[in-house]
PDB file of N, CA and C in Angstrom:
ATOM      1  N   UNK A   1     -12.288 -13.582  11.600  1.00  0.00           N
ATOM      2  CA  UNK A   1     -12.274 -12.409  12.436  1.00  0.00           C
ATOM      3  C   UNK A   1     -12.686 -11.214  11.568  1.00  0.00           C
ATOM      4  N   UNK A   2     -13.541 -10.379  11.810  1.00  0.00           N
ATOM      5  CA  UNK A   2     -14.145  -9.315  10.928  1.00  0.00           C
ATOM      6  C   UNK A   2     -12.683  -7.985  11.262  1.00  0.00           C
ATOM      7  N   UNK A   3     -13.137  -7.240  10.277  1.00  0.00           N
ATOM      8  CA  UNK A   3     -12.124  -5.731  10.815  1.00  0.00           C
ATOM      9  C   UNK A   3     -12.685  -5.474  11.271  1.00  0.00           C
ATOM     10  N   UNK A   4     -11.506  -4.488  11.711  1.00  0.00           N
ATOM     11  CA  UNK A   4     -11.885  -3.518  12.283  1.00  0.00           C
ATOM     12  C   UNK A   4     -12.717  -2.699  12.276  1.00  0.00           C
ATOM     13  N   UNK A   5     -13.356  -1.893  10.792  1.00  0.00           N
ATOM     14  CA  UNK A   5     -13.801  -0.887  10.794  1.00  0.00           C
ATOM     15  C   UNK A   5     -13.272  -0.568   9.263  1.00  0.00           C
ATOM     16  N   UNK A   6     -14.055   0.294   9.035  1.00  0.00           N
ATOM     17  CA  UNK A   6     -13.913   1.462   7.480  1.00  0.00           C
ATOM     18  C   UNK A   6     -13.560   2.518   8.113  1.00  0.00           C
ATOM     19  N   UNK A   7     -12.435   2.972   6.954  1.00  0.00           N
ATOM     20  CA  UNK A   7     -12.395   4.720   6.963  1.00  0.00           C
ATOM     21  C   UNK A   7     -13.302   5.316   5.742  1.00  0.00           C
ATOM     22  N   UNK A   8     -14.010   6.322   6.351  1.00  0.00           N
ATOM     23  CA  UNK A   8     -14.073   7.263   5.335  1.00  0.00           C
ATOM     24  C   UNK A   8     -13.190   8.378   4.843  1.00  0.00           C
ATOM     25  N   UNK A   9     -13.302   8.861   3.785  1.00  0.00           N
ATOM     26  CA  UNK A   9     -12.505   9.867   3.717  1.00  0.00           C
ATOM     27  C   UNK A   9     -13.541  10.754   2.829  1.00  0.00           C
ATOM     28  N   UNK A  10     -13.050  12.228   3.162  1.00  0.00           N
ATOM     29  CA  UNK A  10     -13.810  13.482   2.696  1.00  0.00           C
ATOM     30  C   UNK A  10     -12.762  13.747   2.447  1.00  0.00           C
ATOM     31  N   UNK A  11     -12.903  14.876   1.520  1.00  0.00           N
ATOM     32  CA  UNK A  11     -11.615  16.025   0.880  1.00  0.00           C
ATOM     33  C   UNK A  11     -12.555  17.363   0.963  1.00  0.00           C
ATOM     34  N   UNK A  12     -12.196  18.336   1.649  1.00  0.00           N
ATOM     35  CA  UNK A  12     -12.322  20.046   1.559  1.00  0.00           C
ATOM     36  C   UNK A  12     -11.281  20.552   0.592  1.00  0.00           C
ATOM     37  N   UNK A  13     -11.609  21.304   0.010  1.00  0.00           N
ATOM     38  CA  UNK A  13     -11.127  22.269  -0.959  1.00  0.00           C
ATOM     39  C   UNK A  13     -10.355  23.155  -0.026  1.00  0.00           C
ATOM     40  N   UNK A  14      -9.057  23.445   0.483  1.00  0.00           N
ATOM     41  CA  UNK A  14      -8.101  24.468   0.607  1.00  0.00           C
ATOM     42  C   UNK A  14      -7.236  25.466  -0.653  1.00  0.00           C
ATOM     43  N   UNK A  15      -7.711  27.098  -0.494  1.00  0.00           N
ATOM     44  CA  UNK A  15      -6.877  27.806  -1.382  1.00  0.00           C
ATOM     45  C   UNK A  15      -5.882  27.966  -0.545  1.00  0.00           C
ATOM     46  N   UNK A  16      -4.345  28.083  -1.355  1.00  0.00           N
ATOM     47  CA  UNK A  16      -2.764  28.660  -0.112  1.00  0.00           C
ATOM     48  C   UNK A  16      -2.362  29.879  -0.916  1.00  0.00           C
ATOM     49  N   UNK A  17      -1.349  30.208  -0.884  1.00  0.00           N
ATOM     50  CA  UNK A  17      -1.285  31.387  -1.527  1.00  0.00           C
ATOM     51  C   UNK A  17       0.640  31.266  -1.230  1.00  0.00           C
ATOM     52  N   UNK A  18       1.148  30.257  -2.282  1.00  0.00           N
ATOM     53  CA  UNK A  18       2.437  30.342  -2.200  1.00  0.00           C
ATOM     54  C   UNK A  18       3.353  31.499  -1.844  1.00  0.00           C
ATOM     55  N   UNK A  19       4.643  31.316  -1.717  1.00  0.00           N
ATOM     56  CA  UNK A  19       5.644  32.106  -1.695  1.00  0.00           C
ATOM     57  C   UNK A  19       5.528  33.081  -2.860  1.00  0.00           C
ATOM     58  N   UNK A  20       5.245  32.767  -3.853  1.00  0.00           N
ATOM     59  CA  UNK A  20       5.641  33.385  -5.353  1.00  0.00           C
ATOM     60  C   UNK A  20       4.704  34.391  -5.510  1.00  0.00           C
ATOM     61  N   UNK A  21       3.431  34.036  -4.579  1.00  0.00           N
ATOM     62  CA  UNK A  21       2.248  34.531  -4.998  1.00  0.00           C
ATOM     63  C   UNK A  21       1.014  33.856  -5.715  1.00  0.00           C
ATOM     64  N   UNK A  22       1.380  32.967  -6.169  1.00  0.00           N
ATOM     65  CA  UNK A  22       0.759  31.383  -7.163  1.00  0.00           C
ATOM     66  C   UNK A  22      -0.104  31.526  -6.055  1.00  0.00           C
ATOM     67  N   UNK A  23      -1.511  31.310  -6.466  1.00  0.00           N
ATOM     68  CA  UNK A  23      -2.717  30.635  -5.659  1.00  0.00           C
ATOM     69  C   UNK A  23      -3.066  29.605  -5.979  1.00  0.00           C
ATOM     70  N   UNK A  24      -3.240  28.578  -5.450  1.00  0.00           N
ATOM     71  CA  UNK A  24      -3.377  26.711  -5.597  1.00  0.00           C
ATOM     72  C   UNK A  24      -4.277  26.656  -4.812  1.00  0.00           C
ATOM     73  N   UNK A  25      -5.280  25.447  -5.459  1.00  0.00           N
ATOM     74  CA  UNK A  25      -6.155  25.210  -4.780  1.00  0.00           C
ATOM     75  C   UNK A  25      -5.866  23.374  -4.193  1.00  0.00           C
ATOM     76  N   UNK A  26      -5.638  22.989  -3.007  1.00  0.00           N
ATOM     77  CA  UNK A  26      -5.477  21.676  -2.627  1.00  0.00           C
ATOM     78  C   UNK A  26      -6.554  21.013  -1.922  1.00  0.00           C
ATOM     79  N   UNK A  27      -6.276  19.604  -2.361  1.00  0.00           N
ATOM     80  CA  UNK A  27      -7.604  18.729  -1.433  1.00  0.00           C
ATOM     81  C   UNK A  27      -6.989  18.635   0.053  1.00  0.00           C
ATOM     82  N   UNK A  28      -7.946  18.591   1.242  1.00  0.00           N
ATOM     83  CA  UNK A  28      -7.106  18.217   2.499  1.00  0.00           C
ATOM     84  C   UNK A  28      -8.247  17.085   3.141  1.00  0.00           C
ATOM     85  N   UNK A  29      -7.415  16.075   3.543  1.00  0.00           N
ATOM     86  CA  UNK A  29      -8.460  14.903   3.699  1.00  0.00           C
ATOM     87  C   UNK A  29      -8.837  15.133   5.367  1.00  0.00           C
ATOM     88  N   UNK A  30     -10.650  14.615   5.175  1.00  0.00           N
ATOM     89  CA  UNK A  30     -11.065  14.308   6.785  1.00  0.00           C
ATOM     90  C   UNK A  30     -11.280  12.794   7.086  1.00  0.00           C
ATOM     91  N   UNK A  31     -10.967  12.156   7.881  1.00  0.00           N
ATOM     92  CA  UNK A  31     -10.609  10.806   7.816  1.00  0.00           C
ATOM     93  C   UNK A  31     -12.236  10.205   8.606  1.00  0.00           C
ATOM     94  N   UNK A  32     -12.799   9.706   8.631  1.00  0.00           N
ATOM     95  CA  UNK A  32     -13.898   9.113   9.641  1.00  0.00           C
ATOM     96  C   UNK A  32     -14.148   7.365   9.696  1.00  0.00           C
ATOM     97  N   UNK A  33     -14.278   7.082  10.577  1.00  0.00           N
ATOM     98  CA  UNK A  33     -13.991   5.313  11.073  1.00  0.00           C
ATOM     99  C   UNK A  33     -15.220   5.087  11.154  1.00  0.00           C
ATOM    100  N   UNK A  34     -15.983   4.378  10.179  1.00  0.00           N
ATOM    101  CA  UNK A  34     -17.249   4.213  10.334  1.00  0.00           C
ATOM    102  C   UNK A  34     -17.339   2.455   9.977  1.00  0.00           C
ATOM    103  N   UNK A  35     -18.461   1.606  11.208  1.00  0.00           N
ATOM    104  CA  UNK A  35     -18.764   0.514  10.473  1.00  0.00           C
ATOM    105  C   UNK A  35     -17.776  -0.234  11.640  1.00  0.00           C
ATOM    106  N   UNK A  36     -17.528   0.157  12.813  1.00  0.00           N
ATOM    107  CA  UNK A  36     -16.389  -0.404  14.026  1.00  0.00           C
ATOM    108  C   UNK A  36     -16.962  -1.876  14.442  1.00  0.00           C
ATOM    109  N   UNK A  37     -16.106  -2.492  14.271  1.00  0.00           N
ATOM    110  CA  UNK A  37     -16.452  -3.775  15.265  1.00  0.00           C
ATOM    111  C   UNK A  37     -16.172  -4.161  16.987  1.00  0.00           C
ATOM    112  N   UNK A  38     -15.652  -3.222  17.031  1.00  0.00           N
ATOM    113  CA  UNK A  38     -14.742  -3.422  18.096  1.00  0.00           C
ATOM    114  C   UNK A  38     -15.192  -2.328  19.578  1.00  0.00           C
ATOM    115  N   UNK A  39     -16.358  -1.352  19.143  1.00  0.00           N
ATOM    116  CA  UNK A  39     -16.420  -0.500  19.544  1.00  0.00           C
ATOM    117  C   UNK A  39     -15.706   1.000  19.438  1.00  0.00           C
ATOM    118  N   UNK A  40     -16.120   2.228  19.397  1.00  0.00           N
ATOM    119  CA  UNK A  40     -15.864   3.420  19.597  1.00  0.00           C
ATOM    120  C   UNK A  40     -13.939   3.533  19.517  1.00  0.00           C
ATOM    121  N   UNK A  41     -13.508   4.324  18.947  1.00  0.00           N
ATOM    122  CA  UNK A  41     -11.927   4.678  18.840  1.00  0.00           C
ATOM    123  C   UNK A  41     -12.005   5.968  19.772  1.00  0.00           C
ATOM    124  N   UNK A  42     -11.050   5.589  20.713  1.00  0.00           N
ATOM    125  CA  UNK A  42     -11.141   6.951  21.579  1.00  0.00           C
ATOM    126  C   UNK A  42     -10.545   7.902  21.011  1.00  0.00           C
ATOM    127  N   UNK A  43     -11.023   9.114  21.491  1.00  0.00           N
ATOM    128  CA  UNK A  43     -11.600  10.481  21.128  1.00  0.00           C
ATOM    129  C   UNK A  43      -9.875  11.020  21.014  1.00  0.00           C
ATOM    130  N   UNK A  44      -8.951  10.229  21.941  1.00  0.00           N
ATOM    131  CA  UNK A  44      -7.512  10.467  21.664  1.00  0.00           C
ATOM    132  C   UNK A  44      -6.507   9.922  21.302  1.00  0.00           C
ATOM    133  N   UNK A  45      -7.345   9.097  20.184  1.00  0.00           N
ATOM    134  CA  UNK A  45      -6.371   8.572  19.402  1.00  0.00           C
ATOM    135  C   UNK A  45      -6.085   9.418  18.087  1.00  0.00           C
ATOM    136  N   UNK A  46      -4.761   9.324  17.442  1.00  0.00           N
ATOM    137  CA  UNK A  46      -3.975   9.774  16.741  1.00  0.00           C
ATOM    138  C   UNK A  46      -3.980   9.142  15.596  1.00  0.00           C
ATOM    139  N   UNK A  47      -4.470  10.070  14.520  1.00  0.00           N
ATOM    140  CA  UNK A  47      -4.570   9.158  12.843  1.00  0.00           C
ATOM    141  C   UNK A  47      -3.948   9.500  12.148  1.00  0.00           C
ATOM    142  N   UNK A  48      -3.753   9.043  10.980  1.00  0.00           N
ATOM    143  CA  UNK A  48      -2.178   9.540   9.618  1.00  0.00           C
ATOM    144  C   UNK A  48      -2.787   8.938   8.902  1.00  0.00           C
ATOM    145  N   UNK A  49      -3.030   9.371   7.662  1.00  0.00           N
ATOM    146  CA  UNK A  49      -3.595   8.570   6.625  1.00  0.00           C
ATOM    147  C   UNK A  49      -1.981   8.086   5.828  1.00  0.00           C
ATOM    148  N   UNK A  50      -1.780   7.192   5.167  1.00  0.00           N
ATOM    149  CA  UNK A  50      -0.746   6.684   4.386  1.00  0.00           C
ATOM    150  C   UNK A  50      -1.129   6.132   3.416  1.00  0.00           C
ATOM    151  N   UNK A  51      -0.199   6.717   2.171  1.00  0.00           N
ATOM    152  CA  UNK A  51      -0.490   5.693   0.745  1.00  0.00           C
ATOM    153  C   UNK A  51       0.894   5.059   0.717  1.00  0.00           C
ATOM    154  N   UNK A  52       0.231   3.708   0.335  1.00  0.00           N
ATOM    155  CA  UNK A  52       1.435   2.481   0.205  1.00  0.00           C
ATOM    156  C   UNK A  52       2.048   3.060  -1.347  1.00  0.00           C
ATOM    157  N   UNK A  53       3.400   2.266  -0.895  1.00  0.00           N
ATOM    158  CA  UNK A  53       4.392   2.554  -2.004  1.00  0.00           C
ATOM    159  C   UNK A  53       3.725   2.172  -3.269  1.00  0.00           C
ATOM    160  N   UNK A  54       3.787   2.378  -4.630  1.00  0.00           N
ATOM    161  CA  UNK A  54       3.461   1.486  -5.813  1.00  0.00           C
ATOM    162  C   UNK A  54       4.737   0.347  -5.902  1.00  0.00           C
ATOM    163  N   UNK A  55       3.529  -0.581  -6.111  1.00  0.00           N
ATOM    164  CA  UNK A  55       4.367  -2.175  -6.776  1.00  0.00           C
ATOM    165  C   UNK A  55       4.539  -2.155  -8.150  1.00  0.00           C
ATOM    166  N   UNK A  56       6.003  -2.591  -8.704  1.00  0.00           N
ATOM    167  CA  UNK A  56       5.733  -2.347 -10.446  1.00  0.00           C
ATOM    168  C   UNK A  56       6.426  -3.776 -10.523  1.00  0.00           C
ATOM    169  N   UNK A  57       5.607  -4.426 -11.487  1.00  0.00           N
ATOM    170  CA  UNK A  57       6.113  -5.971 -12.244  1.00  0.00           C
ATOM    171  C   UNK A  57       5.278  -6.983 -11.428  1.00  0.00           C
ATOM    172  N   UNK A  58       4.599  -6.633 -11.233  1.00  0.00           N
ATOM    173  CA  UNK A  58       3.504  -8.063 -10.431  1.00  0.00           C
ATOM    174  C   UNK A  58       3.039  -8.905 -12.026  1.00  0.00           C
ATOM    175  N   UNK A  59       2.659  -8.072 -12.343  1.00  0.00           N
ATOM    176  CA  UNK A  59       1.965  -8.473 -13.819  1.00  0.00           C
ATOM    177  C   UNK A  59       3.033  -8.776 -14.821  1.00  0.00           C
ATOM    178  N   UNK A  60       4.285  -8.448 -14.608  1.00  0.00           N
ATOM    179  CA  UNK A  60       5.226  -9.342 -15.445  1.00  0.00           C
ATOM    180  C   UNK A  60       5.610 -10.542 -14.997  1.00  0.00           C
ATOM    181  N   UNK A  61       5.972 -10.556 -13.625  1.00  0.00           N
ATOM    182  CA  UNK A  61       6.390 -12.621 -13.150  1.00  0.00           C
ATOM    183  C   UNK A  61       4.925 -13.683 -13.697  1.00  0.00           C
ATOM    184  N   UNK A  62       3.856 -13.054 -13.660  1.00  0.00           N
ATOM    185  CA  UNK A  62       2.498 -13.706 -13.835  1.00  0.00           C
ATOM    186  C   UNK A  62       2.912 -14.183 -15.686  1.00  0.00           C
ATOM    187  N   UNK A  63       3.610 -13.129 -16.198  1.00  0.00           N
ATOM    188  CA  UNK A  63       3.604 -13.115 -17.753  1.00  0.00           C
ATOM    189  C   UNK A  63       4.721 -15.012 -18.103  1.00  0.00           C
ATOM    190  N   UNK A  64       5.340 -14.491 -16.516  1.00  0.00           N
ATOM    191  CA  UNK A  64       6.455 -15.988 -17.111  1.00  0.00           C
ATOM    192  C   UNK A  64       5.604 -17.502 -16.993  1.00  0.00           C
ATOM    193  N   UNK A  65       6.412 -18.307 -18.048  1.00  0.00           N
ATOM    194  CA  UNK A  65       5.502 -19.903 -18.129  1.00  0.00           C
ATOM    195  C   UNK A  65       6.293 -20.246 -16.386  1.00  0.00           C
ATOM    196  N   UNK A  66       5.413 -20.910 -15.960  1.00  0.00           N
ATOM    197  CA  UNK A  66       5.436 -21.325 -14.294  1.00  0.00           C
ATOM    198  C   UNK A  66       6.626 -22.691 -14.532  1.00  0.00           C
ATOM    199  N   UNK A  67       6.671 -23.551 -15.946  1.00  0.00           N
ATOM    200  CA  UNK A  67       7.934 -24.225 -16.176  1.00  0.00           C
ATOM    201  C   UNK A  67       9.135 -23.361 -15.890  1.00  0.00           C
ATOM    202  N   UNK A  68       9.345 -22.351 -16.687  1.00  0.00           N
ATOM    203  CA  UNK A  68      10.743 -21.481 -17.063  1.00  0.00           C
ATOM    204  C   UNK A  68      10.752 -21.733 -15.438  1.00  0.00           C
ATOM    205  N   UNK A  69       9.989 -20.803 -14.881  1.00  0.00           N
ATOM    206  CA  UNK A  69      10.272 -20.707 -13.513  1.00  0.00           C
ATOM    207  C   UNK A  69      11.013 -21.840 -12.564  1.00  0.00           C
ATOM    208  N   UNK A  70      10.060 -23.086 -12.467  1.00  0.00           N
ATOM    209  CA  UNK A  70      10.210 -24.378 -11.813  1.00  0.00           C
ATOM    210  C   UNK A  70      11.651 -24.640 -12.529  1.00  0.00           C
ATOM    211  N   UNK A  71      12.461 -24.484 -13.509  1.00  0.00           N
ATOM    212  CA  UNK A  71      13.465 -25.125 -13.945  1.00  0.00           C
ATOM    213  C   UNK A  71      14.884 -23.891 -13.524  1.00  0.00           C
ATOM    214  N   UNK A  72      14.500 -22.977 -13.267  1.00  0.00           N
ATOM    215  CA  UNK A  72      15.373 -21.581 -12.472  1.00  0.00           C
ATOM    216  C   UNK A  72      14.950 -22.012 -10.488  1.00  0.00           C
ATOM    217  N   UNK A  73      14.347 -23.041 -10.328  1.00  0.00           N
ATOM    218  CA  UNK A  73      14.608 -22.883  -8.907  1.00  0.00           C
ATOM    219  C   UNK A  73      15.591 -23.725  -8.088  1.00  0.00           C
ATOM    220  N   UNK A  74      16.226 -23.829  -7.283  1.00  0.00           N
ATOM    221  CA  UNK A  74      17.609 -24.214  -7.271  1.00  0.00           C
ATOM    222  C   UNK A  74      17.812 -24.328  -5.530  1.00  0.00           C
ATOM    223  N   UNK A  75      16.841 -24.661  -5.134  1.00  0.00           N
ATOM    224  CA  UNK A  75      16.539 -24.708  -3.329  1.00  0.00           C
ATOM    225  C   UNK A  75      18.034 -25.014  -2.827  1.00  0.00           C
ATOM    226  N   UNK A  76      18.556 -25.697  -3.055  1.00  0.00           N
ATOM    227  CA  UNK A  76      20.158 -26.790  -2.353  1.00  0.00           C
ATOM    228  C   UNK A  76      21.879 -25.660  -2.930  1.00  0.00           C
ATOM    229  N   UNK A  77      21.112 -24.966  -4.067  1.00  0.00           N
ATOM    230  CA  UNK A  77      22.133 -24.241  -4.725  1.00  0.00           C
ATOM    231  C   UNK A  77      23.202 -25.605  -4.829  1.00  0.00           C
ATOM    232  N   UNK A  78      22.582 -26.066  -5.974  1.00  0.00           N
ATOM    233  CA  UNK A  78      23.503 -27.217  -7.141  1.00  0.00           C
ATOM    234  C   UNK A  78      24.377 -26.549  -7.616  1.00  0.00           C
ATOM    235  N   UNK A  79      24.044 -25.644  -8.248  1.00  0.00           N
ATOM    236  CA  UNK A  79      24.757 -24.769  -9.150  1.00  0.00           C
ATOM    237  C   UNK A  79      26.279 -24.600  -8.009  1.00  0.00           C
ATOM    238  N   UNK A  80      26.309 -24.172  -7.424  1.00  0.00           N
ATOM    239  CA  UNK A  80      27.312 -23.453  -6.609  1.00  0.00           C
ATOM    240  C   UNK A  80      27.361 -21.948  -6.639  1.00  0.00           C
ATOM    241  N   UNK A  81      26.499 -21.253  -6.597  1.00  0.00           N
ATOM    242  CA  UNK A  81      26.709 -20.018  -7.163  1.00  0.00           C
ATOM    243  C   UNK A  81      26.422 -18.984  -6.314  1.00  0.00           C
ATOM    244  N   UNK A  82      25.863 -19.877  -5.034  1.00  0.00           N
ATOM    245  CA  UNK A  82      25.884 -19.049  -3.737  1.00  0.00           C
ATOM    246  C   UNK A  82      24.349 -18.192  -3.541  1.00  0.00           C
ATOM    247  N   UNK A  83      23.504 -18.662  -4.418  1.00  0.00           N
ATOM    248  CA  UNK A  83      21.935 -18.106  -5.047  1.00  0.00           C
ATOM    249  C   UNK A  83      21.677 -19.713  -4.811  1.00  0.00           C
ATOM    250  N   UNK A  84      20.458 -19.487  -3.989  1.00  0.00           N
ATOM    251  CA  UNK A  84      19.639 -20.490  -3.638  1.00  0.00           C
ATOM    252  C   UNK A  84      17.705 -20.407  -3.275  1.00  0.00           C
ATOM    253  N   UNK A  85      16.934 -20.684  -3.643  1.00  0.00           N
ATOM    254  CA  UNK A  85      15.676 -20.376  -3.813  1.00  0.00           C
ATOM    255  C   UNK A  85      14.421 -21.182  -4.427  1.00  0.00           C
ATOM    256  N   UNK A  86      13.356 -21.288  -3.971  1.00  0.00           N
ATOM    257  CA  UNK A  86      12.072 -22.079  -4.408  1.00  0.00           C
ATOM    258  C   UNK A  86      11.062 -21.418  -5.138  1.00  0.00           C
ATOM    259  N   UNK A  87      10.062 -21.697  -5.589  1.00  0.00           N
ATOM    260  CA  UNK A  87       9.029 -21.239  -6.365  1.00  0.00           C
ATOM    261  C   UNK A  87       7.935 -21.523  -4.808  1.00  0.00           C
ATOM    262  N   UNK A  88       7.790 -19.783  -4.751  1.00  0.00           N
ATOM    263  CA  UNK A  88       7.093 -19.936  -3.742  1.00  0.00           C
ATOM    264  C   UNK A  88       5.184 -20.028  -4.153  1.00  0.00           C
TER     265      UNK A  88
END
């Protein structure tokens, strides 16, 4: 099944002019759906761009020997310890 579609994204340059007086200059994103499979997104639909949480330690379980692992899995909980689990 193909996607949906691409977003593009643009950033404009916004100056604000804080409380303090501080002038900041911020990016503000324009979102565009280009590349649709599905046909046209109506004109009233509602978009939010979202950044996913960061993942930290993917690259450390990869670091463990896949033995250590296989010999810590304990599907039936032998142990008794009320922790039960597979090497997925």
């Amino acid at each position: 099944m193909p996607g949906e579609g691409r977003a593009r994204i643009q950033y404009q340059e916004v100056t604000e002019t804080l409380a303090d007086g501080e002038v900041v200059k911020l990016r503000q994103p324009t979102i565009e759906f280009v590349e649709l499979n599905f046909g046209e997104i109506d004109k009233n639909t509602l978009t939010s761009p979202r950044v996913a949480p960061p993942i930290f330690g993917l690259g450390l379980l990869e670091a463990i020997d896949q033995a250590t692992l296989l010999s810590l899995a304990d599907p039936e909980d032998k142990n008794h310890d009320g922790i039960s689990g597979r090497v997925n």
